[in-house]
N, C-alpha and C. Protein backbone atom coordinates (compact mmCIF):
# COMPACT_ATOMS: atom_id res chain seq x y z
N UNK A 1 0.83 -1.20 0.00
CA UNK A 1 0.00 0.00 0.00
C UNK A 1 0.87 1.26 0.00
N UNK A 2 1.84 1.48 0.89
CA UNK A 2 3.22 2.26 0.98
C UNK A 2 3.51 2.49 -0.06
N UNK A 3 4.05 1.65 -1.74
CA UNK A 3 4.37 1.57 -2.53
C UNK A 3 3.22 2.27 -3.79
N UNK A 4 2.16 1.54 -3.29
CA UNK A 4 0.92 2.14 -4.47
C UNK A 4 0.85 3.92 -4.15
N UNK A 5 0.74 4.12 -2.70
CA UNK A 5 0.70 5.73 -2.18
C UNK A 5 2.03 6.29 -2.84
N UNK A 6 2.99 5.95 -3.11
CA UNK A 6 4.32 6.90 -3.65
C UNK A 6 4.26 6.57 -5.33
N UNK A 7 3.71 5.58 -5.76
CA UNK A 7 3.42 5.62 -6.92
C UNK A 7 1.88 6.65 -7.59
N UNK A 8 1.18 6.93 -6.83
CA UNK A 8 0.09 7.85 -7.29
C UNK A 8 0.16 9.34 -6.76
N UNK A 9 1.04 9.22 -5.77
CA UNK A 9 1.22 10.99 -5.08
C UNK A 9 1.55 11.87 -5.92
N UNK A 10 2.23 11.77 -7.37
CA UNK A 10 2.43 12.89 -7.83
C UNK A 10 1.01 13.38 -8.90
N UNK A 11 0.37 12.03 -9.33
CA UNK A 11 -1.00 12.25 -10.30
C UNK A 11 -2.12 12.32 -9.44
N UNK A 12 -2.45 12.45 -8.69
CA UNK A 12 -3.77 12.61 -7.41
C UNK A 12 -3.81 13.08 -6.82
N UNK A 13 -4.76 14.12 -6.86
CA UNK A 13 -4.99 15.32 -5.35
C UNK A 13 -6.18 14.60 -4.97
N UNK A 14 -5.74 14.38 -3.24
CA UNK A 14 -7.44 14.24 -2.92
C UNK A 14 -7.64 15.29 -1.94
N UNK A 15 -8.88 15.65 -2.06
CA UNK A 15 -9.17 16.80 -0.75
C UNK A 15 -10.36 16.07 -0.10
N UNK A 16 -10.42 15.98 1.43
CA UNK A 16 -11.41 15.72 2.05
C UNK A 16 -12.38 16.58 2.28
N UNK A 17 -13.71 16.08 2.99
CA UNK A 17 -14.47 16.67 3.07
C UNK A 17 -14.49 18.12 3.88
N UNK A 18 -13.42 17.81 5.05
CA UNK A 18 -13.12 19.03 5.48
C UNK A 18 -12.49 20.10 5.19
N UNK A 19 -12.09 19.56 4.10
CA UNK A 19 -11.06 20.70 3.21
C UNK A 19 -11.76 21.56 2.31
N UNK A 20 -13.00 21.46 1.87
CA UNK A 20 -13.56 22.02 0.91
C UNK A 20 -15.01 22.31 1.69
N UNK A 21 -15.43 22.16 2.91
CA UNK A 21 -16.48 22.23 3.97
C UNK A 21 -17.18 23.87 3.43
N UNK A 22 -15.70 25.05 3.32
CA UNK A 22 -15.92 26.25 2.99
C UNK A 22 -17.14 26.41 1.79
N UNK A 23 -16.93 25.70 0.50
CA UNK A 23 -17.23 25.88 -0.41
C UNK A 23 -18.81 25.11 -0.36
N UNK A 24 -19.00 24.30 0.62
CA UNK A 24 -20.37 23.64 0.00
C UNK A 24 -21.75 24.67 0.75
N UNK A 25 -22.91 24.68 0.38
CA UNK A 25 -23.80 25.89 0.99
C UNK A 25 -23.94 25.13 2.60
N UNK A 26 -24.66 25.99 3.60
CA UNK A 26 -24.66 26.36 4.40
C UNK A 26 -25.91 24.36 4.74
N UNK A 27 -25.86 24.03 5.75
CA UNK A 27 -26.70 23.01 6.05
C UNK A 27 -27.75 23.35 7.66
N UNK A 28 -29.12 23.25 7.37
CA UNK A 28 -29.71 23.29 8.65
C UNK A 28 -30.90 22.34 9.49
N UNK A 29 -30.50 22.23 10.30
CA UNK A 29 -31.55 21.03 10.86
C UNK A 29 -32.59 22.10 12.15
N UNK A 30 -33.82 20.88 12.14
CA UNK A 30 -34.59 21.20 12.94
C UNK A 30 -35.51 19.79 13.33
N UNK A 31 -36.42 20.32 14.23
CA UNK A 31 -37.49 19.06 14.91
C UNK A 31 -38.84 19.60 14.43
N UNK A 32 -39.76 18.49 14.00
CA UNK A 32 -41.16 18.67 14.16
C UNK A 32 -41.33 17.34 14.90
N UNK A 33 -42.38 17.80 16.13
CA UNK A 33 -42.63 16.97 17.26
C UNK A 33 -44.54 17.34 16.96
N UNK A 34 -44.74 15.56 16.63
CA UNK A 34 -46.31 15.33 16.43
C UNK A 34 -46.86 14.64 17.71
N UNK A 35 -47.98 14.47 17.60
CA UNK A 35 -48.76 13.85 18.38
C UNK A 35 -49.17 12.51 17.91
N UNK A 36 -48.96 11.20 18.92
CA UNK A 36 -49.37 9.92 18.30
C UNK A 36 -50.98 10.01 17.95
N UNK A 37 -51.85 9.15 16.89
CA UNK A 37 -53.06 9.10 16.83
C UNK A 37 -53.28 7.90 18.08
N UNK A 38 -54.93 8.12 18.45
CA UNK A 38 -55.17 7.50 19.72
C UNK A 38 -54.87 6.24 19.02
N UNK A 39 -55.05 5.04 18.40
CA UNK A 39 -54.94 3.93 18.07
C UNK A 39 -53.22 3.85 18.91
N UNK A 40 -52.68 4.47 18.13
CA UNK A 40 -51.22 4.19 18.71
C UNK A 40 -50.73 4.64 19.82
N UNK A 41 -51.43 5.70 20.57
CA UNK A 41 -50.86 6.32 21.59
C UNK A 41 -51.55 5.01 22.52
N UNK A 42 -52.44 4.82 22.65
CA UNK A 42 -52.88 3.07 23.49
C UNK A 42 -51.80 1.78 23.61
N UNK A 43 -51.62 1.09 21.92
CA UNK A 43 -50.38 0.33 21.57
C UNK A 43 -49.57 0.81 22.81
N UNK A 44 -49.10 2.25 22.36
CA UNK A 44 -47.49 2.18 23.21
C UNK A 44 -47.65 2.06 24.87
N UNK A 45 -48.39 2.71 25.26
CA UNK A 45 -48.83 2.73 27.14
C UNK A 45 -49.08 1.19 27.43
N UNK A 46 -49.92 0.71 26.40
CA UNK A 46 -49.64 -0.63 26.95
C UNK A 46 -48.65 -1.32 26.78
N UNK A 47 -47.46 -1.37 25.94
CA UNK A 47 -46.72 -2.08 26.30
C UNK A 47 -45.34 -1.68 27.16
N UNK A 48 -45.89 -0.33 27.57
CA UNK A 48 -44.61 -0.02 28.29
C UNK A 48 -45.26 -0.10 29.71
N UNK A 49 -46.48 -0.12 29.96
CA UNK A 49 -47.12 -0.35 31.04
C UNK A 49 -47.22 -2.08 31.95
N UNK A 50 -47.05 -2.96 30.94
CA UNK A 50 -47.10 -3.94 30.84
C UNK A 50 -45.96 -4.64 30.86
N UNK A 51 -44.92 -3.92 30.41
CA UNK A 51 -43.96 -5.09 30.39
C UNK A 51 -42.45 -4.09 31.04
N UNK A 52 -42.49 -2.71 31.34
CA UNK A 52 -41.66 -2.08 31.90
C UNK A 52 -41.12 -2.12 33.14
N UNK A 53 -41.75 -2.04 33.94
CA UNK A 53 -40.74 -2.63 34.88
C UNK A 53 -40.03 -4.01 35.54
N UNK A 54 -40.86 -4.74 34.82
CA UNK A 54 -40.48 -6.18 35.09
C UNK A 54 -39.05 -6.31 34.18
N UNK A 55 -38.98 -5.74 32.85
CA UNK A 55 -38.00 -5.69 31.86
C UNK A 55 -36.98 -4.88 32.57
N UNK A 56 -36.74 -3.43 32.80
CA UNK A 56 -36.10 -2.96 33.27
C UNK A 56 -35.23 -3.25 34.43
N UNK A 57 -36.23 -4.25 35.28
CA UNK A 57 -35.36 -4.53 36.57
C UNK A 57 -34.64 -5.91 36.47
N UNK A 58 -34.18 -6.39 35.44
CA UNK A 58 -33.81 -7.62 35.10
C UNK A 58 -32.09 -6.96 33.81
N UNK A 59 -31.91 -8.47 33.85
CA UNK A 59 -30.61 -7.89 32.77
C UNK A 59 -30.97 -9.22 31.69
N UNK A 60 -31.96 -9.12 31.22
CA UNK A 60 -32.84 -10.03 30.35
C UNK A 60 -32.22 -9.94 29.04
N UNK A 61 -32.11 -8.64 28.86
CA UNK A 61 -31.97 -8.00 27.26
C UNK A 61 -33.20 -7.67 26.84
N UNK A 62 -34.39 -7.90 27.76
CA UNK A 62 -35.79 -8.02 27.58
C UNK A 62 -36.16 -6.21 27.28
N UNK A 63 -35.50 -5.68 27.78
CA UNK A 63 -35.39 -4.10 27.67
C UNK A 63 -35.24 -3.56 26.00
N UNK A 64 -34.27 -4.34 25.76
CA UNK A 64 -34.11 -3.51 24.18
C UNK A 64 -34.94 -4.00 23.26
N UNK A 65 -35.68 -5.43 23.19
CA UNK A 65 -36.91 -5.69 22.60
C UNK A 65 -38.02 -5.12 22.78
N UNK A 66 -37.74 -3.99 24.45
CA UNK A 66 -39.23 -3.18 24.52
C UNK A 66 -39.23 -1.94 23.66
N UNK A 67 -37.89 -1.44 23.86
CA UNK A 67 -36.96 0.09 23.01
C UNK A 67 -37.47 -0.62 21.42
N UNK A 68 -37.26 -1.70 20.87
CA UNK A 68 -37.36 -1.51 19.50
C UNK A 68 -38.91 -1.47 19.36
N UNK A 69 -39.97 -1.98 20.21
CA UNK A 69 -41.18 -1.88 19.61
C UNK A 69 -41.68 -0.60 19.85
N UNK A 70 -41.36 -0.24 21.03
CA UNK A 70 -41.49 1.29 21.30
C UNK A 70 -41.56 1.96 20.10
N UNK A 71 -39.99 1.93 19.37
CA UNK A 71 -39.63 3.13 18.60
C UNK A 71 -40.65 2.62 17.18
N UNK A 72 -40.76 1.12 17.09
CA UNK A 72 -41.58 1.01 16.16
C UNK A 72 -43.10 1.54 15.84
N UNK A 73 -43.89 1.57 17.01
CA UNK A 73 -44.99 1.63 17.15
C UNK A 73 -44.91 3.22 16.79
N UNK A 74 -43.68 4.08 17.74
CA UNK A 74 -44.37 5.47 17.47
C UNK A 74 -43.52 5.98 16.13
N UNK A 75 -43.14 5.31 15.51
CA UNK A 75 -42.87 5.29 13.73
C UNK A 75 -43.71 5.29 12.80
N UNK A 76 -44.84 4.05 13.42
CA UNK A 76 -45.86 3.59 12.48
C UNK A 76 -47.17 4.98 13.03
N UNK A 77 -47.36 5.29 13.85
CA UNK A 77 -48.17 6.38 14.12
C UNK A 77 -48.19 7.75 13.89
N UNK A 78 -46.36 7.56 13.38
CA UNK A 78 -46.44 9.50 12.48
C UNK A 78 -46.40 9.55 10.74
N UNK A 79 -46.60 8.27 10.58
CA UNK A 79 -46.85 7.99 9.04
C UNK A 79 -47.76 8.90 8.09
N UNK A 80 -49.39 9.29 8.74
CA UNK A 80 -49.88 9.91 8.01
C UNK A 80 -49.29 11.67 8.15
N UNK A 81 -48.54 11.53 9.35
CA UNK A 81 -48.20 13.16 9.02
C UNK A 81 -46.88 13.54 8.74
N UNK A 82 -45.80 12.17 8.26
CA UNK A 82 -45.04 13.06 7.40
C UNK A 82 -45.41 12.29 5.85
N UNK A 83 -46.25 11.72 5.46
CA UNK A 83 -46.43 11.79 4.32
C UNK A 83 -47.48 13.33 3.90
N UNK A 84 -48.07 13.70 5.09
CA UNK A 84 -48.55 15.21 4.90
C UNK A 84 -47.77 15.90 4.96
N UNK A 85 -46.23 15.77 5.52
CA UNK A 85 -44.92 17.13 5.21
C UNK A 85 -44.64 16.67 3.81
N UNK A 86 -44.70 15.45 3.68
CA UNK A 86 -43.83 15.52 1.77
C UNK A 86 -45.17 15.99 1.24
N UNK A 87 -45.96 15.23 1.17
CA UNK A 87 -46.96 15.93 -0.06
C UNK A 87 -46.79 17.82 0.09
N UNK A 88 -46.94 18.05 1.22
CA UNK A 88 -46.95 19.86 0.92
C UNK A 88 -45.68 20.41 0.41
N UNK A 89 -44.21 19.26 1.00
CA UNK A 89 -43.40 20.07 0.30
C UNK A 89 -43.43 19.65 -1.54
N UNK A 90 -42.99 18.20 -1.99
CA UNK A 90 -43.05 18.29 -3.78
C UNK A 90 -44.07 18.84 -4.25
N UNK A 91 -45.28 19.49 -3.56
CA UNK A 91 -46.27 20.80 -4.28
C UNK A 91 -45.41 21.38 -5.11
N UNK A 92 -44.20 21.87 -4.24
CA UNK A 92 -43.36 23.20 -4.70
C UNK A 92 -42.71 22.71 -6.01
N UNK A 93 -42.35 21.62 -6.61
CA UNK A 93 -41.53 20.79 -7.39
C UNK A 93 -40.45 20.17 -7.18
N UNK A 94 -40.09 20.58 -5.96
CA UNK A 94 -38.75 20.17 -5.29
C UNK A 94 -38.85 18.73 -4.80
N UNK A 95 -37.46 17.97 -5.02
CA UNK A 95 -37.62 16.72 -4.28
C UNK A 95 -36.94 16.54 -2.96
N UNK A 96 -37.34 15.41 -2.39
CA UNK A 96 -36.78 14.96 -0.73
C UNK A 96 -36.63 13.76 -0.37
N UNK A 97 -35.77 13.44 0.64
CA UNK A 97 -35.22 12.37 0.87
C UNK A 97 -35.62 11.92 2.19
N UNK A 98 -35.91 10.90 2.89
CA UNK A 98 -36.65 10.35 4.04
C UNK A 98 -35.89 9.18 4.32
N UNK A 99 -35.45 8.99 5.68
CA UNK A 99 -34.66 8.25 6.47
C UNK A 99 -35.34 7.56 7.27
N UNK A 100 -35.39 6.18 7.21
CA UNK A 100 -36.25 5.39 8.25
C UNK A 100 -35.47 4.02 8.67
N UNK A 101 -35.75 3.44 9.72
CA UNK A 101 -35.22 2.43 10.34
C UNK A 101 -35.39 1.18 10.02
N UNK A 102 -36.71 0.92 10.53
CA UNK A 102 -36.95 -0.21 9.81
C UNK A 102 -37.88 -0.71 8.34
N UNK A 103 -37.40 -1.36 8.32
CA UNK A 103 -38.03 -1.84 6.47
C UNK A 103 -38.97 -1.53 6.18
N UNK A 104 -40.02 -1.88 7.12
CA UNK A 104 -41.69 -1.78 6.87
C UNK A 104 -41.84 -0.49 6.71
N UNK A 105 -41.24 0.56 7.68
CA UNK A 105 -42.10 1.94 7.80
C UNK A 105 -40.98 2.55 6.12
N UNK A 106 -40.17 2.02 6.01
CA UNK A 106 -39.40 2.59 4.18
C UNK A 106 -40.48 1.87 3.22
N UNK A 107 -41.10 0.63 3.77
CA UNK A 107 -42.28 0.34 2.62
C UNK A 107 -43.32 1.23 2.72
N UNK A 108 -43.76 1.08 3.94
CA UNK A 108 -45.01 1.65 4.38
C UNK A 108 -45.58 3.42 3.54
N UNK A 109 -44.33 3.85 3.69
CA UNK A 109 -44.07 5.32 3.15
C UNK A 109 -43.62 5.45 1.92
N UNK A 110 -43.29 4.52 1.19
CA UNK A 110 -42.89 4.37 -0.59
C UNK A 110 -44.05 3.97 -1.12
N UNK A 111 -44.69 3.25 -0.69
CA UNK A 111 -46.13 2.76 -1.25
C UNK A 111 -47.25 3.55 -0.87
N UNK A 112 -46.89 3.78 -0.03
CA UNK A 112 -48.20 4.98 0.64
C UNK A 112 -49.50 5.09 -0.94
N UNK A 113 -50.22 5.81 -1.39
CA UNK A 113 -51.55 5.86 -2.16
C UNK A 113 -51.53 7.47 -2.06
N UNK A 114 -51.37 8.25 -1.28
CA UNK A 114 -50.51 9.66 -1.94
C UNK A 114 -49.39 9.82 -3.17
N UNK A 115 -48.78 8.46 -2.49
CA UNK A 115 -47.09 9.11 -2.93
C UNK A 115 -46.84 7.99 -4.49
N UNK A 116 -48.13 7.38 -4.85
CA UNK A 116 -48.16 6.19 -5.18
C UNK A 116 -47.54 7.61 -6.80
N UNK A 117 -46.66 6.19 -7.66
CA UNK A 117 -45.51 6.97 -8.95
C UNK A 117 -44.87 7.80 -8.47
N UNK A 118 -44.30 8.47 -7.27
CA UNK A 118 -43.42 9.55 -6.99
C UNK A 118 -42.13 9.11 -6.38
N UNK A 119 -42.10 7.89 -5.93
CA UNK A 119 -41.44 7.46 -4.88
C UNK A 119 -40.60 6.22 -5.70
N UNK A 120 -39.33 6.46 -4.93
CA UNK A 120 -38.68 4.78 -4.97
C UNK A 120 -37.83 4.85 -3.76
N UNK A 121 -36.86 3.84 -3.42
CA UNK A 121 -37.02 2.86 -1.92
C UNK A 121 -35.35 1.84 -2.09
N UNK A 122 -35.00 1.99 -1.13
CA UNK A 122 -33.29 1.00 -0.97
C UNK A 122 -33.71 0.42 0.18
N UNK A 123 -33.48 -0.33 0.77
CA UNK A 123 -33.38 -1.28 1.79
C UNK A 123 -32.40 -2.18 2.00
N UNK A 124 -31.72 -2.90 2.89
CA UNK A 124 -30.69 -4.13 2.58
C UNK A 124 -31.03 -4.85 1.84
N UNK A 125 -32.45 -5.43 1.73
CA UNK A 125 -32.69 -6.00 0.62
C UNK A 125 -32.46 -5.86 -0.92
N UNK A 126 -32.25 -4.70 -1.12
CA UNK A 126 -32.73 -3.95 -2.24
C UNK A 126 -31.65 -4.72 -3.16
N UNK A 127 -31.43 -5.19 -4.60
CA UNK A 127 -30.74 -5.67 -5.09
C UNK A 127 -29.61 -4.39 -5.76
N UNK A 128 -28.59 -4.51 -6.07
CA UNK A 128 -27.32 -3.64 -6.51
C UNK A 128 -28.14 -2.59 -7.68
N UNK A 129 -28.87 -3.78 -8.76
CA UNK A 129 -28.89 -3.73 -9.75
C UNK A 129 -30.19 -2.30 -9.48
N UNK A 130 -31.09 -2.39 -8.90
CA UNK A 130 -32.41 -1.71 -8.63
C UNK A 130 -31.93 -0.65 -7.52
N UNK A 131 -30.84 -0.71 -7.14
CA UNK A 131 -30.73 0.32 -6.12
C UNK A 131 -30.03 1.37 -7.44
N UNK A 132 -29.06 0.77 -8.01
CA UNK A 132 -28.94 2.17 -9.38
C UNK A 132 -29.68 2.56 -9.47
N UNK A 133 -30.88 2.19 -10.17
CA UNK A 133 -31.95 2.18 -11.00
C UNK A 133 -32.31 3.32 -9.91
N UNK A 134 -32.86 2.87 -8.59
CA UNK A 134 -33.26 4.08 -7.76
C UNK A 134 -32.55 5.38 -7.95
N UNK A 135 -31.56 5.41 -7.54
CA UNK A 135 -30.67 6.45 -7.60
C UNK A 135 -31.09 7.13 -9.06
N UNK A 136 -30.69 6.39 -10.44
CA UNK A 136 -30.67 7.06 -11.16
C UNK A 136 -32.13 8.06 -11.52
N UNK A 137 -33.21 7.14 -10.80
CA UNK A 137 -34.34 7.79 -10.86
C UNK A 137 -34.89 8.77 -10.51
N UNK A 138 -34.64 9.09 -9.21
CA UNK A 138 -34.56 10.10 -8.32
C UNK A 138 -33.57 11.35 -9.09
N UNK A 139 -31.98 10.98 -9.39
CA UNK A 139 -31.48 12.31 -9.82
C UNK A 139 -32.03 13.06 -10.99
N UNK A 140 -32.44 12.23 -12.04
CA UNK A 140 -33.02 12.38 -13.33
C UNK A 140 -34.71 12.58 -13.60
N UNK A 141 -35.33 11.77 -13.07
CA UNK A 141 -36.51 11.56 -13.44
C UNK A 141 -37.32 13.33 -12.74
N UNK A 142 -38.29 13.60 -13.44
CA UNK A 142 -38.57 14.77 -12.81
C UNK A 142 -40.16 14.00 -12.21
N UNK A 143 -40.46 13.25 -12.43
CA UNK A 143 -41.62 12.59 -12.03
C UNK A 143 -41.53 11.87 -9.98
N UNK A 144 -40.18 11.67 -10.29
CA UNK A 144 -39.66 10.35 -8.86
C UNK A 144 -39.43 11.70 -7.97
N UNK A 145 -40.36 12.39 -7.39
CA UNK A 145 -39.62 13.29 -6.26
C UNK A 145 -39.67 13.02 -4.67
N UNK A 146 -39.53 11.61 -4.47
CA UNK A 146 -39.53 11.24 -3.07
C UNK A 146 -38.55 9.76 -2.88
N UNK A 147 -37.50 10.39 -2.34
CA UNK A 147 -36.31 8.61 -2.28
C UNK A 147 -36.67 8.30 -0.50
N UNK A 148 -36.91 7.47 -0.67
CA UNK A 148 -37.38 6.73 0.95
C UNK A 148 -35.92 5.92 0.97
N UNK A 149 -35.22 5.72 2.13
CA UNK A 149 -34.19 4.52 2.67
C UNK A 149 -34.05 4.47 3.69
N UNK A 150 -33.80 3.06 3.58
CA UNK A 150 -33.04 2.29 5.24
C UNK A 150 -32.17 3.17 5.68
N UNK A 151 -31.42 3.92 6.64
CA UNK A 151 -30.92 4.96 6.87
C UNK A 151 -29.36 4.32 7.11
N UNK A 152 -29.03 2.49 7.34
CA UNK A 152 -27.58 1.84 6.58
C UNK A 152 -27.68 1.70 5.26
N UNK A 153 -28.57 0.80 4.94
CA UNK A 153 -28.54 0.37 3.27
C UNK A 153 -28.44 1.94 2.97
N UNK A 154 -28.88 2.58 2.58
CA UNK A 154 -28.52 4.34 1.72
C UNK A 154 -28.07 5.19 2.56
N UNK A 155 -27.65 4.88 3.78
CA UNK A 155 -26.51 5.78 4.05
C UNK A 155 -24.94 6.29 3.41
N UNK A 156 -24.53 4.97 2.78
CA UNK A 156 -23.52 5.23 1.62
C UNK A 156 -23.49 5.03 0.57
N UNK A 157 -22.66 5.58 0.24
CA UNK A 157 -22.26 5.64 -1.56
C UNK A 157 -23.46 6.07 -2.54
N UNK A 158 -24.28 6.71 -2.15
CA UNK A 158 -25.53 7.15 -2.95
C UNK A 158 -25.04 8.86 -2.84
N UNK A 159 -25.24 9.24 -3.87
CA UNK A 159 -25.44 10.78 -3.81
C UNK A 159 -26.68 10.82 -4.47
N UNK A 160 -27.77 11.66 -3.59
CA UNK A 160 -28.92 12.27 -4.24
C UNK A 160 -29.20 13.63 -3.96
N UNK A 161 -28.27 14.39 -4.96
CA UNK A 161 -28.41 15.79 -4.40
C UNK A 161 -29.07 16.67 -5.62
N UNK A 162 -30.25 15.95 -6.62
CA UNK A 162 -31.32 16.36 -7.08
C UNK A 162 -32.11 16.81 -5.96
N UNK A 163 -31.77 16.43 -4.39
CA UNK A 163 -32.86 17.50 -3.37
C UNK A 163 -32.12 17.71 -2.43
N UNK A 164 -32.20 18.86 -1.98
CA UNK A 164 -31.40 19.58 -0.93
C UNK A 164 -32.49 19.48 0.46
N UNK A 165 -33.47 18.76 0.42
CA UNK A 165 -34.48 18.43 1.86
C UNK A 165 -34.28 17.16 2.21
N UNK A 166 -34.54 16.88 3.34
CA UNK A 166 -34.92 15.43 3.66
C UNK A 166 -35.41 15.40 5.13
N UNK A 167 -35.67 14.31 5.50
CA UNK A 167 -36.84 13.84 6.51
C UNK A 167 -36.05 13.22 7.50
N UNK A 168 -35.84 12.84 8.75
CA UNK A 168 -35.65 11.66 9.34
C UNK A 168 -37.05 11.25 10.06
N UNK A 169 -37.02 10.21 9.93
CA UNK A 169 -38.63 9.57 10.40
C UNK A 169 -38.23 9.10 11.87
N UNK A 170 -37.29 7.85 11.75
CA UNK A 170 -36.75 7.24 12.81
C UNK A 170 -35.05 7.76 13.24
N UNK A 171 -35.17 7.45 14.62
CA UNK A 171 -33.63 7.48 15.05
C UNK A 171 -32.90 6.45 14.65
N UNK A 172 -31.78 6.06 14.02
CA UNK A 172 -30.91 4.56 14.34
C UNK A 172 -30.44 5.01 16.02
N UNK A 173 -29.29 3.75 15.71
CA UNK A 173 -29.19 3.93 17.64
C UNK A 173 -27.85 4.91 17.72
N UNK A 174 -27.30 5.56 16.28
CA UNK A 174 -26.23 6.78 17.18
C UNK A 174 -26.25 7.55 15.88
N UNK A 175 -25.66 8.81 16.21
CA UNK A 175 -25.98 9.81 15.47
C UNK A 175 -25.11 10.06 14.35
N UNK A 176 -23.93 9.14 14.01
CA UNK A 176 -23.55 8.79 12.90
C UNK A 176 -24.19 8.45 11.81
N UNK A 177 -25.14 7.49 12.41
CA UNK A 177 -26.04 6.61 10.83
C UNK A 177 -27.23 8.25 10.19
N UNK A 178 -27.45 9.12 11.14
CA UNK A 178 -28.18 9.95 10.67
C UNK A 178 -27.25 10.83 9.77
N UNK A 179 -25.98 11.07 10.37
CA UNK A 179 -25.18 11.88 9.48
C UNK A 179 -24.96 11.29 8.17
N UNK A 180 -24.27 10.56 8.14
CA UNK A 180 -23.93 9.49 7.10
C UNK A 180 -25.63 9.62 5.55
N UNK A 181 -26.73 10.00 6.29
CA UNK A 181 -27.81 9.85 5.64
C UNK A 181 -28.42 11.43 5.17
N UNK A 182 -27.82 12.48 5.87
CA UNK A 182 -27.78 13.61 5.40
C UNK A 182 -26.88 13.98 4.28
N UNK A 183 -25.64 13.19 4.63
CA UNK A 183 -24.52 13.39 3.67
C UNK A 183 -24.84 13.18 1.76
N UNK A 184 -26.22 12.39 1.87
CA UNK A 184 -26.43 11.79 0.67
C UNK A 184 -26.61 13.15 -0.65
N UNK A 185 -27.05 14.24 0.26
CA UNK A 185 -27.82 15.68 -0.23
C UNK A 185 -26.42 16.24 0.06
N UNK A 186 -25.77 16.36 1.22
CA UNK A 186 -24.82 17.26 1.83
C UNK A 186 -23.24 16.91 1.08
N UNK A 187 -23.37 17.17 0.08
CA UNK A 187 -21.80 16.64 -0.16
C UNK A 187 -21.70 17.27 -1.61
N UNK A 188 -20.19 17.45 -2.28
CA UNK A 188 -20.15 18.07 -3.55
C UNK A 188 -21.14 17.92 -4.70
N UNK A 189 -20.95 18.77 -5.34
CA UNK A 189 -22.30 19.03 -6.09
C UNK A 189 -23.37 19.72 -5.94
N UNK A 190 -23.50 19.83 -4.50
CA UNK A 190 -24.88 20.44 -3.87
C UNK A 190 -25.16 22.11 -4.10
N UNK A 191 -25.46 22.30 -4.84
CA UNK A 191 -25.52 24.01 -4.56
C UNK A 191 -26.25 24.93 -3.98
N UNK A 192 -27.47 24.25 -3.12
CA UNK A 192 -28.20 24.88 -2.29
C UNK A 192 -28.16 24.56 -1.01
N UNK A 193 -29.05 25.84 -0.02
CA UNK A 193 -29.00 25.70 1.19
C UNK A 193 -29.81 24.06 1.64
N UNK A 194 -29.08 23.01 2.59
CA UNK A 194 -29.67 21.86 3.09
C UNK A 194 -30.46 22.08 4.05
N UNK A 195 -31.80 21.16 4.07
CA UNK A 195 -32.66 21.32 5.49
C UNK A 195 -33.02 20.17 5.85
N UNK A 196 -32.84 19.49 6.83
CA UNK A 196 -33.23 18.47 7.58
C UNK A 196 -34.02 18.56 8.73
N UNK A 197 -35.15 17.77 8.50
CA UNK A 197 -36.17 17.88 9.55
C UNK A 197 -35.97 16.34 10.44
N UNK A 198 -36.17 16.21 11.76
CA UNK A 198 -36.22 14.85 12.64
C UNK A 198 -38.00 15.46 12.72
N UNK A 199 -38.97 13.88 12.50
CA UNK A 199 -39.75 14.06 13.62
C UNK A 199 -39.84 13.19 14.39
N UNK A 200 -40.59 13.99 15.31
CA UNK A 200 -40.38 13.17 17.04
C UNK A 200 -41.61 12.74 17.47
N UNK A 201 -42.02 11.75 17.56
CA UNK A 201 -43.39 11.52 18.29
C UNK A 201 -43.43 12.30 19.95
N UNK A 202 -44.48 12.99 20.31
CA UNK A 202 -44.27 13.52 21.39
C UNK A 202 -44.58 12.64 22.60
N UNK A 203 -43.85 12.87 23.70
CA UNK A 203 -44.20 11.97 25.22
C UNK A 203 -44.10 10.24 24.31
N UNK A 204 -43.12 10.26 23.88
CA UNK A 204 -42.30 8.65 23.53
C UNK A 204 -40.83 8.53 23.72
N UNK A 205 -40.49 7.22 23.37
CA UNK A 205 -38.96 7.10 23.89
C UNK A 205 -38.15 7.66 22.90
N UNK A 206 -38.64 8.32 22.02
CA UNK A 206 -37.81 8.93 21.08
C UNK A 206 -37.63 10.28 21.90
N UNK A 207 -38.28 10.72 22.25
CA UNK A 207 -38.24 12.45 23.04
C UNK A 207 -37.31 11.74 24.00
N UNK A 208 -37.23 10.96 24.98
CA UNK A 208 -36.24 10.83 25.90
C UNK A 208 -34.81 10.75 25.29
């Protein structure tokens, strides 16, 4: 490797991202914090009512199976209102990008019956061949103005900076995988100001 690095140092400049940080536009985040619908605000009390302190006071692991349904349940309950933030924003013509955790709520929100022809979708599943295809759809297509992903599977090597917005739906568990998923918009090429929205289900374990 020693050898390949002194053989390419004189034909290759690389500059990192921090080196050129100056030149890319300005990036800004914020929170919209919803309210669960009653169907789901029930779901969650009961199972944190039900199975919380017995879980907690144990070293079961029984705890982080409660944390993932938790975060699931109040995922699946802000569905109809950020498919009401995208629909109001591609009004404008602009496209956006949406970060979610688990698989279902990246289906749930690609298929949606709003968003139905606007949307395409990466997942681990997603095959090599169809995750191009996504990508290329989204940068090009003026029709595709909504890329939904797993927030690992399209956290790298995708640039989609046909939109300078995007969504986070869900948290992963550290604040890398969210960066890594902003970066997709946030990186050369980009020539407008970035905005990233988190939403938060309110009074859930996501607010804690």
């Amino acid at each position: 490797l020693d050898e390949l690095h002194r053989e390419l140092k004189p034909y290759m400049i690389r500059r990192t991202k921090d080196q050129v940080l100056t030149e890319l536009p300005p990036i800004h985040t914020s929170q919209l914090f919803v309210d669960l619908p009653p169907k789901y605000r029930r779901q969650y009390e009961a199972l944190m009512n039900k199975k919380n302190a017995e879980a907690f006071s144990t070293r079961s692991g029984e705890h982080l199976n409660i944390i993932e349904q938790c975060k699931q349940i109040a995922a699946e309950g802000k569905i109809e209102e950020v498919v009401d933030y995208i629909c109001d924003y591609i009004e404008s013509g602009d496209k956006i990008i949406v970060g979610c955790w688990h698989r279902n709520i990246v289906d749930m929100i690609a298929n949606h019956k709003r968003l139905k022809g606007k949307t395409v979708s990466i997942t681990g599943d997603t095959p090599n061949k169809k995750r191009d295809q996504a990508v290329e759809a989204f940068m090009h297509d003026p029709q595709i103005t909504v890329f939904v992903g797993n927030l690992q599977a399209a956290g790298e090597g995708l640039t989609l900076t046909s939109a300078h917005h995007g969504i986070i739906v869900e948290y992963g568990w550290t604040p890398a995988e969210h960066k890594q998923f902003r970066d997709r918009i946030y990186r050369m090429s980009q020539t407008k100001s970035v905005n990233f929205v988190y939403v938060i289900a309110n009074n859930t374990i996501e607010v804690d």
